[in-house]
Every structure is written in C-alpha cells, then in structure tokens.
N, C-alpha and C. Protein backbone atom coordinates (compact mmCIF):
# COMPACT_ATOMS: atom_id res chain seq x y z
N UNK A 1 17.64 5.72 -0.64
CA UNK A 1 18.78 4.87 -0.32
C UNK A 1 18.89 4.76 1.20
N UNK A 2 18.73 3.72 1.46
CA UNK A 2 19.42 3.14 3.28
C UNK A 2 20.33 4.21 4.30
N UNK A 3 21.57 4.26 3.06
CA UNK A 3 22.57 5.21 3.98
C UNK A 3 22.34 6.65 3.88
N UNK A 4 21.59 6.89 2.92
CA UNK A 4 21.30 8.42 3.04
C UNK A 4 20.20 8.70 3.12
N UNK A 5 19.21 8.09 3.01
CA UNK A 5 17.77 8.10 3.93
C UNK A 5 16.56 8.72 2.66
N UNK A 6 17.61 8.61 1.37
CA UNK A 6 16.52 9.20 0.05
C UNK A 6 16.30 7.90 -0.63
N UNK A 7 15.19 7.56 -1.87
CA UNK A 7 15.46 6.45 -2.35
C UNK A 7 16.12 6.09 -3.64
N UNK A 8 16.76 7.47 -4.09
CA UNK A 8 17.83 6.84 -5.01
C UNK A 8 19.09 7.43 -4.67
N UNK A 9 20.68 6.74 -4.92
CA UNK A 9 21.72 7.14 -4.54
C UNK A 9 22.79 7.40 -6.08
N UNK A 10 23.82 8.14 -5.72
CA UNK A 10 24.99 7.89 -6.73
C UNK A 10 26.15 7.37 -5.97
N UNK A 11 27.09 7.23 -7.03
CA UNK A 11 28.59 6.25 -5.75
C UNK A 11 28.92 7.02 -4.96
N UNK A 12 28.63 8.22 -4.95
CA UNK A 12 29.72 8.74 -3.75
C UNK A 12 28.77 8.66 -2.08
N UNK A 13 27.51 8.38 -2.54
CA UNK A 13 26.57 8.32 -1.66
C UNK A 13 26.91 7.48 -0.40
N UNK A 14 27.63 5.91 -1.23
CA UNK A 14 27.35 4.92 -0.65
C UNK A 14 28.88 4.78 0.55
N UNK A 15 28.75 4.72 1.49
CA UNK A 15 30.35 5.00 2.15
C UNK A 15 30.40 3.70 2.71
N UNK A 16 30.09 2.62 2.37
CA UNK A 16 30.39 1.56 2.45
C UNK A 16 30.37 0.55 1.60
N UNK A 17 31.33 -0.28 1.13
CA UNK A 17 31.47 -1.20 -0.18
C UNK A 17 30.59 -2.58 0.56
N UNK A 18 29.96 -2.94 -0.59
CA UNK A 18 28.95 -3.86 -0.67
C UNK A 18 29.76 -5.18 0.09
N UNK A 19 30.72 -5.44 0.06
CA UNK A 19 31.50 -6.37 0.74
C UNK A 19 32.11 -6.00 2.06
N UNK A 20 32.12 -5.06 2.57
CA UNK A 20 32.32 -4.58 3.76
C UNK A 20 31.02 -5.35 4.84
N UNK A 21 29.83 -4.38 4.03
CA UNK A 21 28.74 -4.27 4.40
C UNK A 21 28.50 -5.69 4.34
N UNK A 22 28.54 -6.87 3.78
CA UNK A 22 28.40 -8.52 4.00
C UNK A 22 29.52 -9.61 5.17
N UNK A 23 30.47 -8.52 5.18
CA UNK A 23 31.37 -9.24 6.14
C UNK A 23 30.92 -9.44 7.28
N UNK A 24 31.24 -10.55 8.39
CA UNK A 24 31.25 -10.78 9.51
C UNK A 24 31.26 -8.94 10.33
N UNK A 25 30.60 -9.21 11.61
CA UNK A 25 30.54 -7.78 12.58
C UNK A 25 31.93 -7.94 12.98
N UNK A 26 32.12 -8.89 13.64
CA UNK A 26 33.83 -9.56 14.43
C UNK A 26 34.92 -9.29 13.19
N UNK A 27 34.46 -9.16 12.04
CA UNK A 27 35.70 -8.72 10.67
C UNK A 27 35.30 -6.93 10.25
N UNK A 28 34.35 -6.48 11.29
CA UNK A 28 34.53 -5.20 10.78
C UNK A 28 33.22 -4.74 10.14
N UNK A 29 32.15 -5.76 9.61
CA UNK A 29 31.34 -5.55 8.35
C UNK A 29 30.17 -5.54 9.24
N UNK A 30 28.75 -5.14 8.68
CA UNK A 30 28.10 -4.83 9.64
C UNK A 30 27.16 -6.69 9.45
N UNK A 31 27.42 -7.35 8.70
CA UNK A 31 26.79 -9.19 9.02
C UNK A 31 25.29 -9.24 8.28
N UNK A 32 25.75 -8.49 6.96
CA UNK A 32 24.39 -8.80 6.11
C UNK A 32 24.70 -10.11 5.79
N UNK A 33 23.75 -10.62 4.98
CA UNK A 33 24.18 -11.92 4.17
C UNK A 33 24.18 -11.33 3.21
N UNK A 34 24.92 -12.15 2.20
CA UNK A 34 25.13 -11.75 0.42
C UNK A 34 23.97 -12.67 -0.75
N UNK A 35 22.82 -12.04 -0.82
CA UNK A 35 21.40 -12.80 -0.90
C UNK A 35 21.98 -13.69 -2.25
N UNK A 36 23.04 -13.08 -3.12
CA UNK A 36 23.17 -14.04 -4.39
C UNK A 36 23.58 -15.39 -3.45
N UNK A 37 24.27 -15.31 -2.55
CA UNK A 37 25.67 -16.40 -1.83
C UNK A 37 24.48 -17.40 -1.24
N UNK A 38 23.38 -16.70 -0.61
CA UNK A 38 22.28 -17.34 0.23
C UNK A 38 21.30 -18.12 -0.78
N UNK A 39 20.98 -17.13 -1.96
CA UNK A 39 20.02 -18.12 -2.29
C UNK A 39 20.65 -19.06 -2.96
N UNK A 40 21.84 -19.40 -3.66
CA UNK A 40 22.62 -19.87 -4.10
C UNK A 40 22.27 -21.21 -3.12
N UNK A 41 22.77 -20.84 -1.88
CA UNK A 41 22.75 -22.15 -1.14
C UNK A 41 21.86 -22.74 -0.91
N UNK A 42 20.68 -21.64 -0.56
CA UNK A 42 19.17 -22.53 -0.07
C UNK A 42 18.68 -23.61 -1.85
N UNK A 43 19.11 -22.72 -2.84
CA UNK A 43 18.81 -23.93 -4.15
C UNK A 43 19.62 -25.08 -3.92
N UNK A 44 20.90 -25.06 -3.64
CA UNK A 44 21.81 -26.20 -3.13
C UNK A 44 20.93 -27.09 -2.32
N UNK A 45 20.22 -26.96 -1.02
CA UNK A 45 19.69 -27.48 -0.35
C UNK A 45 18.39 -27.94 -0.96
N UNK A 46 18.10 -27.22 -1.75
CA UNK A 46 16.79 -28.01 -2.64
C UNK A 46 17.24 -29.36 -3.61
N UNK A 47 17.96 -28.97 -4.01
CA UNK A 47 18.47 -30.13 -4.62
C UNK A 47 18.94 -31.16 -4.26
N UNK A 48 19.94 -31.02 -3.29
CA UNK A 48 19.88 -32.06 -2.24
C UNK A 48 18.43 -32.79 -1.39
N UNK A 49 17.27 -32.23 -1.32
CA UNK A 49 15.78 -32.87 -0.81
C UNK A 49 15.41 -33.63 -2.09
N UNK A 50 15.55 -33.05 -3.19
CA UNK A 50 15.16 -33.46 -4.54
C UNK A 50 15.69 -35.07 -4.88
N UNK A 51 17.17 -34.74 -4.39
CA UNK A 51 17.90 -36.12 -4.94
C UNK A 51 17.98 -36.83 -4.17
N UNK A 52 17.55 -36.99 -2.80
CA UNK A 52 17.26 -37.98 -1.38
C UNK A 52 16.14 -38.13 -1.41
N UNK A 53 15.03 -37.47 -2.30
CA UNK A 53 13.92 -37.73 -2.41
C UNK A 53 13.47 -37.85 -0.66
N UNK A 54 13.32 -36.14 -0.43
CA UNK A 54 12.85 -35.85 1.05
C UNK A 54 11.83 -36.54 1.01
N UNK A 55 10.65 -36.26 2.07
CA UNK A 55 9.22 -36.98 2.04
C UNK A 55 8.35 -35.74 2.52
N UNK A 56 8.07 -34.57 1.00
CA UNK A 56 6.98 -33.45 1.07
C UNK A 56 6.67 -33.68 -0.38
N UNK A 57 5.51 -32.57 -0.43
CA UNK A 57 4.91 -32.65 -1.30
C UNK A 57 5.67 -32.34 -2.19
N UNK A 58 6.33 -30.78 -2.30
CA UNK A 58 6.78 -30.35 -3.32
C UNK A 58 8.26 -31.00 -3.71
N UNK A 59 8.71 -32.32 -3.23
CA UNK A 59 9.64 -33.32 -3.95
C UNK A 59 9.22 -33.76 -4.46
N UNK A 60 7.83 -34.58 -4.11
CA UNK A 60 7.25 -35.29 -5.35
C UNK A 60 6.82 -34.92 -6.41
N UNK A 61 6.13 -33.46 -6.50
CA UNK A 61 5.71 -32.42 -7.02
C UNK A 61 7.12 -31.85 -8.62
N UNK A 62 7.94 -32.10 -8.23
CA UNK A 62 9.08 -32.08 -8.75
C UNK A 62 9.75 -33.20 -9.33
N UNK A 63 9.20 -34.03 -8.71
CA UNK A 63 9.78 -35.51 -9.53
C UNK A 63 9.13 -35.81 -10.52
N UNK A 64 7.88 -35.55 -10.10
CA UNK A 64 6.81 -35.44 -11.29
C UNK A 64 6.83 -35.25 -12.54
N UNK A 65 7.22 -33.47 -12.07
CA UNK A 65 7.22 -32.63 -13.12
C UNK A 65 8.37 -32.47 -14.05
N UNK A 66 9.49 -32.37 -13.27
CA UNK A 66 10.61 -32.17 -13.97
C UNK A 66 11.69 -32.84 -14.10
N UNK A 67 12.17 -33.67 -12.62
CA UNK A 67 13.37 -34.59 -12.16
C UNK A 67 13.53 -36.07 -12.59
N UNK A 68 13.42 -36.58 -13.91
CA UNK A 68 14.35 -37.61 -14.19
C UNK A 68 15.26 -37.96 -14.58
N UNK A 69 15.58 -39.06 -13.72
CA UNK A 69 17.12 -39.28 -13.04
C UNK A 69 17.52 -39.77 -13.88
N UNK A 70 17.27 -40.61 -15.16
CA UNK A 70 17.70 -41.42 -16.16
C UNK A 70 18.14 -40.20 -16.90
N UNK A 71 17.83 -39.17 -17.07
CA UNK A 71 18.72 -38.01 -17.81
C UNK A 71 18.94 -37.19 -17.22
N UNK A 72 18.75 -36.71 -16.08
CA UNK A 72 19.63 -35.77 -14.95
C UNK A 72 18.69 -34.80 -15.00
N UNK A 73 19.09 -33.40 -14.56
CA UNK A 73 18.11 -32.59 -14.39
C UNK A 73 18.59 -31.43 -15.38
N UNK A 74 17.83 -31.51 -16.63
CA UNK A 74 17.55 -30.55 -17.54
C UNK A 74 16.81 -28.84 -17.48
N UNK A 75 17.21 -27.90 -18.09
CA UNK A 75 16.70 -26.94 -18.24
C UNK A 75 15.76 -27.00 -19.76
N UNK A 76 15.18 -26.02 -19.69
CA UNK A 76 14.13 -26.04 -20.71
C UNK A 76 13.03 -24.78 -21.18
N UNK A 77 13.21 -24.21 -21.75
CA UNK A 77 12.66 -22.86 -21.97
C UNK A 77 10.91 -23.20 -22.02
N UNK A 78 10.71 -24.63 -21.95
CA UNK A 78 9.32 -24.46 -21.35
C UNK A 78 8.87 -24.48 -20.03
N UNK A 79 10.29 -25.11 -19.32
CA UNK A 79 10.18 -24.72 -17.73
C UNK A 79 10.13 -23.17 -16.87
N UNK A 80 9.39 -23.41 -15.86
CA UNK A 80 9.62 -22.44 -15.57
C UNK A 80 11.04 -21.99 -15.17
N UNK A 81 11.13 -20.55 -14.83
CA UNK A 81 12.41 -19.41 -14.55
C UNK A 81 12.78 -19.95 -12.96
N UNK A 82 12.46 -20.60 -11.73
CA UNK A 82 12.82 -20.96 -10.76
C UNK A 82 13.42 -22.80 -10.92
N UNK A 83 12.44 -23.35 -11.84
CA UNK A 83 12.88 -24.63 -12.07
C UNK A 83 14.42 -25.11 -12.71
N UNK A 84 14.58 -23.70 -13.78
CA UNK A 84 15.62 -24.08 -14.73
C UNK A 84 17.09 -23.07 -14.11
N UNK A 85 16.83 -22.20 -12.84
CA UNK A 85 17.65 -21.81 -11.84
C UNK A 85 18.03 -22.97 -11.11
N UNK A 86 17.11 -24.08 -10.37
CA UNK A 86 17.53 -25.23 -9.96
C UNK A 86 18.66 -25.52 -10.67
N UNK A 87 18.40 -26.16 -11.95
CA UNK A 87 18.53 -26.93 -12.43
C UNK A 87 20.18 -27.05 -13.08
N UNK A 88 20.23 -25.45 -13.36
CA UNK A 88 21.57 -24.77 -13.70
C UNK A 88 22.60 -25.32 -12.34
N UNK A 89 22.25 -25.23 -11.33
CA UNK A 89 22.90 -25.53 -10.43
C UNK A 89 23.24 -26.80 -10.07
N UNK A 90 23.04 -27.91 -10.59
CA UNK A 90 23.22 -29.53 -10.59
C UNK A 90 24.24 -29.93 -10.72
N UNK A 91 25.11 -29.20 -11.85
CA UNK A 91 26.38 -29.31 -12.09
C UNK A 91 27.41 -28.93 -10.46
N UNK A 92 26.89 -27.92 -9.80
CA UNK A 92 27.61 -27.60 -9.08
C UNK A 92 27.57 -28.42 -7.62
N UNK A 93 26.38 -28.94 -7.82
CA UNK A 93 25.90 -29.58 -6.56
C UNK A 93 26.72 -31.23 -6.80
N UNK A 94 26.72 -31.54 -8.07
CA UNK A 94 27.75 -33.33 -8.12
C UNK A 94 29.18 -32.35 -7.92
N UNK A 95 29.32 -31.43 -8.39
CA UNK A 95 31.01 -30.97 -7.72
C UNK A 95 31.21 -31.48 -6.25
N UNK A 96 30.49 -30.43 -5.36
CA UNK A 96 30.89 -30.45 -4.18
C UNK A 96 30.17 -31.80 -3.65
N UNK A 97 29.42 -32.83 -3.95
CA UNK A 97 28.86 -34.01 -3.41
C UNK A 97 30.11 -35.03 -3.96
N UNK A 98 29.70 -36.42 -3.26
CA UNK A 98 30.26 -37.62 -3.55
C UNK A 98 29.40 -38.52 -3.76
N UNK A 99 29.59 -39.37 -4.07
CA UNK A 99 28.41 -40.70 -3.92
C UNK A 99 28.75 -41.93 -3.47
N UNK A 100 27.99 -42.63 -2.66
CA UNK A 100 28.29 -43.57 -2.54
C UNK A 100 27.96 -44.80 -3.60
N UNK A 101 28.64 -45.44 -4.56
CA UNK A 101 27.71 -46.04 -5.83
C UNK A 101 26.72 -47.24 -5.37
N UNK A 102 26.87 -48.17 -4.56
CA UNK A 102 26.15 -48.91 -3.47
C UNK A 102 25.73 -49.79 -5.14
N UNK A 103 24.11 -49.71 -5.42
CA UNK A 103 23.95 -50.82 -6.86
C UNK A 103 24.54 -50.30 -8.19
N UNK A 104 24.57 -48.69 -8.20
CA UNK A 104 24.76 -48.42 -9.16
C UNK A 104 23.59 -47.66 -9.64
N UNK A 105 22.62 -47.91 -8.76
CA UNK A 105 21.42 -47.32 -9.97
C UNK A 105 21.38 -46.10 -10.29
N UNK A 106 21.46 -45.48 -8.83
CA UNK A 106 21.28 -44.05 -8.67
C UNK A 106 22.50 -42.93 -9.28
N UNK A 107 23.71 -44.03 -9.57
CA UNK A 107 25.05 -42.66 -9.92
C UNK A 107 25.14 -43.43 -11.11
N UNK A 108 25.15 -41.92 -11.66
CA UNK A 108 25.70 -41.48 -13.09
C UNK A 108 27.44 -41.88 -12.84
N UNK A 109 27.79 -42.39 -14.40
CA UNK A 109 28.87 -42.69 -14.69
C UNK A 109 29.73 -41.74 -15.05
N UNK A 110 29.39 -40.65 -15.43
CA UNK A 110 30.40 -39.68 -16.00
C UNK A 110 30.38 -38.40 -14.73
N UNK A 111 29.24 -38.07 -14.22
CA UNK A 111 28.82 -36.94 -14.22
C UNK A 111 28.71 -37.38 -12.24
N UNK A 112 28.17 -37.78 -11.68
CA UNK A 112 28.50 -38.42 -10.53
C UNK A 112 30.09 -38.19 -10.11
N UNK A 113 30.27 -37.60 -8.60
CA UNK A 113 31.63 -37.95 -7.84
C UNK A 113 31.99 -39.26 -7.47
N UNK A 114 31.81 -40.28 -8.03
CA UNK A 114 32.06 -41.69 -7.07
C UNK A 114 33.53 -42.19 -7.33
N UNK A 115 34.53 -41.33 -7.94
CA UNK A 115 35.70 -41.87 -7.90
C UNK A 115 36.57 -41.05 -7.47
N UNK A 116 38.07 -41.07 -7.09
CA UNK A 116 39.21 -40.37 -6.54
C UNK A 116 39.15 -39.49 -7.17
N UNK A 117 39.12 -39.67 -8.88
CA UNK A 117 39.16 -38.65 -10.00
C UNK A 117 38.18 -37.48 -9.67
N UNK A 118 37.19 -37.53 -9.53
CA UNK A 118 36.21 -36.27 -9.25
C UNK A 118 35.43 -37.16 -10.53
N UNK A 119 34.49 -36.64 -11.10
CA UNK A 119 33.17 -36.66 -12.09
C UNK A 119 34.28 -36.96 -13.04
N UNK A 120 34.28 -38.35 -13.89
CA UNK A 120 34.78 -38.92 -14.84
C UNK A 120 35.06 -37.92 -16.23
N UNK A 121 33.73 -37.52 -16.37
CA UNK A 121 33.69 -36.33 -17.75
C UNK A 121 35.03 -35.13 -17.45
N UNK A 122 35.27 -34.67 -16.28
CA UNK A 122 36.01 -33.80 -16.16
C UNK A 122 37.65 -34.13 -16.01
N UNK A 123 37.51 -35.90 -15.45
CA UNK A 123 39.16 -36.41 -15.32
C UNK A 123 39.46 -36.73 -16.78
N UNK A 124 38.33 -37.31 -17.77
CA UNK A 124 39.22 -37.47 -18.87
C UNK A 124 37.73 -37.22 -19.66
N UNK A 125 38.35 -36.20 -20.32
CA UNK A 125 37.74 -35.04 -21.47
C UNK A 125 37.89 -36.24 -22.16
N UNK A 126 39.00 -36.22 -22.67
CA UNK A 126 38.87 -36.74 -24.50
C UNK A 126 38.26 -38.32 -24.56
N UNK A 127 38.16 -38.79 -23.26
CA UNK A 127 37.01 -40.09 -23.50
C UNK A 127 35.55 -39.87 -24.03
N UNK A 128 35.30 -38.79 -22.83
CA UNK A 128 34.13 -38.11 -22.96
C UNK A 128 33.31 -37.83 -23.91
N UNK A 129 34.54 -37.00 -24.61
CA UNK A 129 33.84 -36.14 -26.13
C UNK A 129 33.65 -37.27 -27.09
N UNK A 130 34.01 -38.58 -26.68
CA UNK A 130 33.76 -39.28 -27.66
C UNK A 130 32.51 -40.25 -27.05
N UNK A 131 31.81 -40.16 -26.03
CA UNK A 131 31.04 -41.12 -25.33
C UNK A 131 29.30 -40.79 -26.08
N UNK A 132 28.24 -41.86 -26.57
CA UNK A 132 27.54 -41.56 -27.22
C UNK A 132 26.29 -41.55 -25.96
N UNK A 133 26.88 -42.02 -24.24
CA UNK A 133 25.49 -42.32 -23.79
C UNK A 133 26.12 -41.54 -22.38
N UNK A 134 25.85 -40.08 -22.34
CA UNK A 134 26.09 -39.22 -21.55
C UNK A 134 25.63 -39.52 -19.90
N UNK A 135 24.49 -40.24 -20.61
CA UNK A 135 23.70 -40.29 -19.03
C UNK A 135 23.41 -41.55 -18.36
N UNK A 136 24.83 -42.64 -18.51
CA UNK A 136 24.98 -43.40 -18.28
C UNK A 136 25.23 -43.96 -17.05
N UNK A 137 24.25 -45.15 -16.10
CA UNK A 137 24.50 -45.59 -14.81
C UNK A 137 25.38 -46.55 -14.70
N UNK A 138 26.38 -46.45 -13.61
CA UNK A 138 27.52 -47.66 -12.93
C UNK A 138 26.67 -48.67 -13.50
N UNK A 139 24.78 -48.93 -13.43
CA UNK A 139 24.85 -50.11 -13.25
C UNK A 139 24.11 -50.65 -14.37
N UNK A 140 24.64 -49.71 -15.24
CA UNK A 140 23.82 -50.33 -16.85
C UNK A 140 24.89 -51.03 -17.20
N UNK A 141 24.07 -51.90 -18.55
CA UNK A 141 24.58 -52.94 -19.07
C UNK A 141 25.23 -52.23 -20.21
N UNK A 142 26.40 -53.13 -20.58
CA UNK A 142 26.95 -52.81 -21.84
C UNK A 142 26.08 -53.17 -22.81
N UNK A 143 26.08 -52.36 -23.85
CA UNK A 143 25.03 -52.51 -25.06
C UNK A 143 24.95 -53.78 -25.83
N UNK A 144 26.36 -54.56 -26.22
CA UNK A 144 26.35 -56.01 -26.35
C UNK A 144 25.82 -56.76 -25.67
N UNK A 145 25.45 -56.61 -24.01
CA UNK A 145 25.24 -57.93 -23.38
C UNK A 145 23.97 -57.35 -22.74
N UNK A 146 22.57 -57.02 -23.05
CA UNK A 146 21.52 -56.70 -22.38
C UNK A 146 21.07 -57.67 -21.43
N UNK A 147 21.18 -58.77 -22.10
CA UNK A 147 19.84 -60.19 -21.03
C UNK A 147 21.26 -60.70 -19.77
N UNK A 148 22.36 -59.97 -19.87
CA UNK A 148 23.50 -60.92 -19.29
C UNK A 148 22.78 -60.58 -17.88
N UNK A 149 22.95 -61.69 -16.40
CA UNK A 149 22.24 -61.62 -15.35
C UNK A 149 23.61 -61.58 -14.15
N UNK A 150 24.72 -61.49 -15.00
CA UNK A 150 25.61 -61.10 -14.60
C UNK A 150 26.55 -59.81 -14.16
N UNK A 151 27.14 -59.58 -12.70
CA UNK A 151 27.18 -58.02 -12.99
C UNK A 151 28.75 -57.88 -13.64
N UNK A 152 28.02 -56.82 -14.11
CA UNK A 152 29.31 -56.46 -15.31
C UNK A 152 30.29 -54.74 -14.53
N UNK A 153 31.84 -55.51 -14.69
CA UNK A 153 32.53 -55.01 -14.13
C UNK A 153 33.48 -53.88 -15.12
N UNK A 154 34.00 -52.60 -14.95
CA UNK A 154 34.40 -51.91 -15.16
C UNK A 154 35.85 -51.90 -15.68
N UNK A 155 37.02 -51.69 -15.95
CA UNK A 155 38.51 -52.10 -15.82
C UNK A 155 38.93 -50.65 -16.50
N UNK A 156 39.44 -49.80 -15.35
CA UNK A 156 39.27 -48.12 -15.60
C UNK A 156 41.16 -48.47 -15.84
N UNK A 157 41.88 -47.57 -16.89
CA UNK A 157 43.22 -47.92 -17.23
C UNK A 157 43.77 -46.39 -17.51
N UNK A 158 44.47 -45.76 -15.47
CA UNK A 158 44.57 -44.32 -16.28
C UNK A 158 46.22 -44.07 -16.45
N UNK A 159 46.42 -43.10 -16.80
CA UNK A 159 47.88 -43.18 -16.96
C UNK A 159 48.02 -41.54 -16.76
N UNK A 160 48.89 -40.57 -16.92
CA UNK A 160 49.13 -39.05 -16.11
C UNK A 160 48.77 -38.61 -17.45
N UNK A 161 48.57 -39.12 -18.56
CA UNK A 161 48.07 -38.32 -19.89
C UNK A 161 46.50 -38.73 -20.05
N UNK A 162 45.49 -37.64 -20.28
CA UNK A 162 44.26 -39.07 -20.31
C UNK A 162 43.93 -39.21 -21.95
N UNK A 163 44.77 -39.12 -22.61
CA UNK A 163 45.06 -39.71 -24.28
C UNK A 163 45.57 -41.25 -23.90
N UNK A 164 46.22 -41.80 -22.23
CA UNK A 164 46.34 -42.89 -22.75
C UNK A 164 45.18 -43.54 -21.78
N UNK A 165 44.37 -42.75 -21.30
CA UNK A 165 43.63 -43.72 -20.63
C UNK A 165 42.56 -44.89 -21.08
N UNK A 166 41.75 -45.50 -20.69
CA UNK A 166 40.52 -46.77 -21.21
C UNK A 166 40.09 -46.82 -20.33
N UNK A 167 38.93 -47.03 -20.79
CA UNK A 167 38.19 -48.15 -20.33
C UNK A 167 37.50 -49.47 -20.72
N UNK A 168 37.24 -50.52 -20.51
CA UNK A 168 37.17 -51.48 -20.99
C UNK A 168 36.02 -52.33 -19.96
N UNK A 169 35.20 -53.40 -20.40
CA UNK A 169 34.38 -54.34 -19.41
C UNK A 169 35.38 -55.73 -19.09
N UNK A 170 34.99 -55.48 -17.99
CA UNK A 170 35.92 -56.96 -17.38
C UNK A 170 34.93 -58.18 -17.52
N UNK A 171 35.07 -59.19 -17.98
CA UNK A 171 34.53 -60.48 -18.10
C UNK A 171 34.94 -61.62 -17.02
C-alpha cells in the first residue's frame, strides 16, 4: 500500500479518505484526479470526435464499425467491452449537449437537446411510450406523405400536464 509502504492494506491503514486524497491541494487534498471522473470524461470527449466526425482514423474506424446515426449508438454483447462503455455513455453526452437542428438530418427527434424542453422523450414520457419510431429525425417525413418535396412542419401543443400535450404535422 502507498501510505504504508506494504502492498496490501486494511482501513485503519489508510489515514486519508479517498476524497480527501482527490480534492484540490488549495482545498486541502493532495490533487489526484478521480480516474472513474477522468475517464468518464476523456469517453465524453470521444464521443464528441465521433459525432463531429473528427478527421482520424480511428473516427472512421468507428463509424464503420459501430456508429450509425440512423439508430444512435447501440451496445451489443458482440461488441467489444470499450465500445459498449462508449456507448453507455451517449445518453449522457445528448444530456449535457444541445443541438443546433440546422436540416434536421443529424438530430434525433426524441432523444436530441434541440428544444427548451431538454430531449423530448424525457419532457413528455407518456407520448413517448407510445411512439413506434424511436429513432426518429426532425427531418423525416411523416409516414403518410413519403414522395411530399415539401418540408413538413411540426405543431408541438404543450400544456403543464404532458397527458395534455400533442403533437401534430402542420400543413
């Protein structure tokens, strides 16, 4: 062990709490990093190269293999154990992101930040649980009107309950 200079310890060994020991030096702590907190982030930052589609190999390498955007980024017990760590983390990465929707192509309708609400799926559940096309883009067509060359507009109807909210296509 580190603090007592053997390599295994018991609690009374350790005279400093693991969060001490991660705090700032200026808060007292001696300024480790907290490797869950770190790698946590450096996957954050992968995902972010992933979904800007950086310009290296191993983005493309990944787009390839695992990253389509028409169904988001899936886990998969035939993926590998670093891929499906990504991947777990996607959810957390549209939390703290926004989007800009610009055509539409690129943001997801439910699952995408592009509104005041935060990620649609989470402002109104009970639409949700009833929605049959999860992985749906701003800039797909409604299923009635495929050949329409027209863009088809949204008409979001919320109210402080989301039992009374809608949505509906504007014509």
């Amino acid at each position: 062990m580190f603090w007592k200079g053997a390599i295994e310890s018991k609690g009374g060994d350790c005279q400093v709490a693991w969060k001490v020991v991660c705090a700032d030096k200026d808060e007292g702590g001696l300024g480790v990093r907290d490797l869950r907190t770190q790698n946590t982030s450096l996957l954050l930052k992968l995902i972010h190269k992933v979904v800007f589609r950086a310009d290296s190999p191993w983005v493309t390498w990944i787009h390839c293999q695992y990253a389509s955007f028409s169904t988001g980024f899936k886990t998969s017990p035939s993926y590998t154990t670093a891929w499906n760590s990504i991947a777990r983390l996607f959810p957390v990465y549209q939390a703290i992101t926004s989007v800009d929707v610009g055509d539409g192509t690129s943001t997801f309708f439910w699952h995408d930040n592009w509104t005041t609400l935060g990620p649609l799926y989470q402002a109104l559940p009970a639409i949700y649980s009833h929605c049959t096309h999860q992985t749906l883009k701003v800039s797909d067509r409604p299923v009635n009107e495929p050949n329409s060359s027209e863009p088809c507009h949204l008409k979001l109807e919320l109210g402080r309950n989301s039992s009374r909210a809608r949505a509906e296509p504007v014509i």
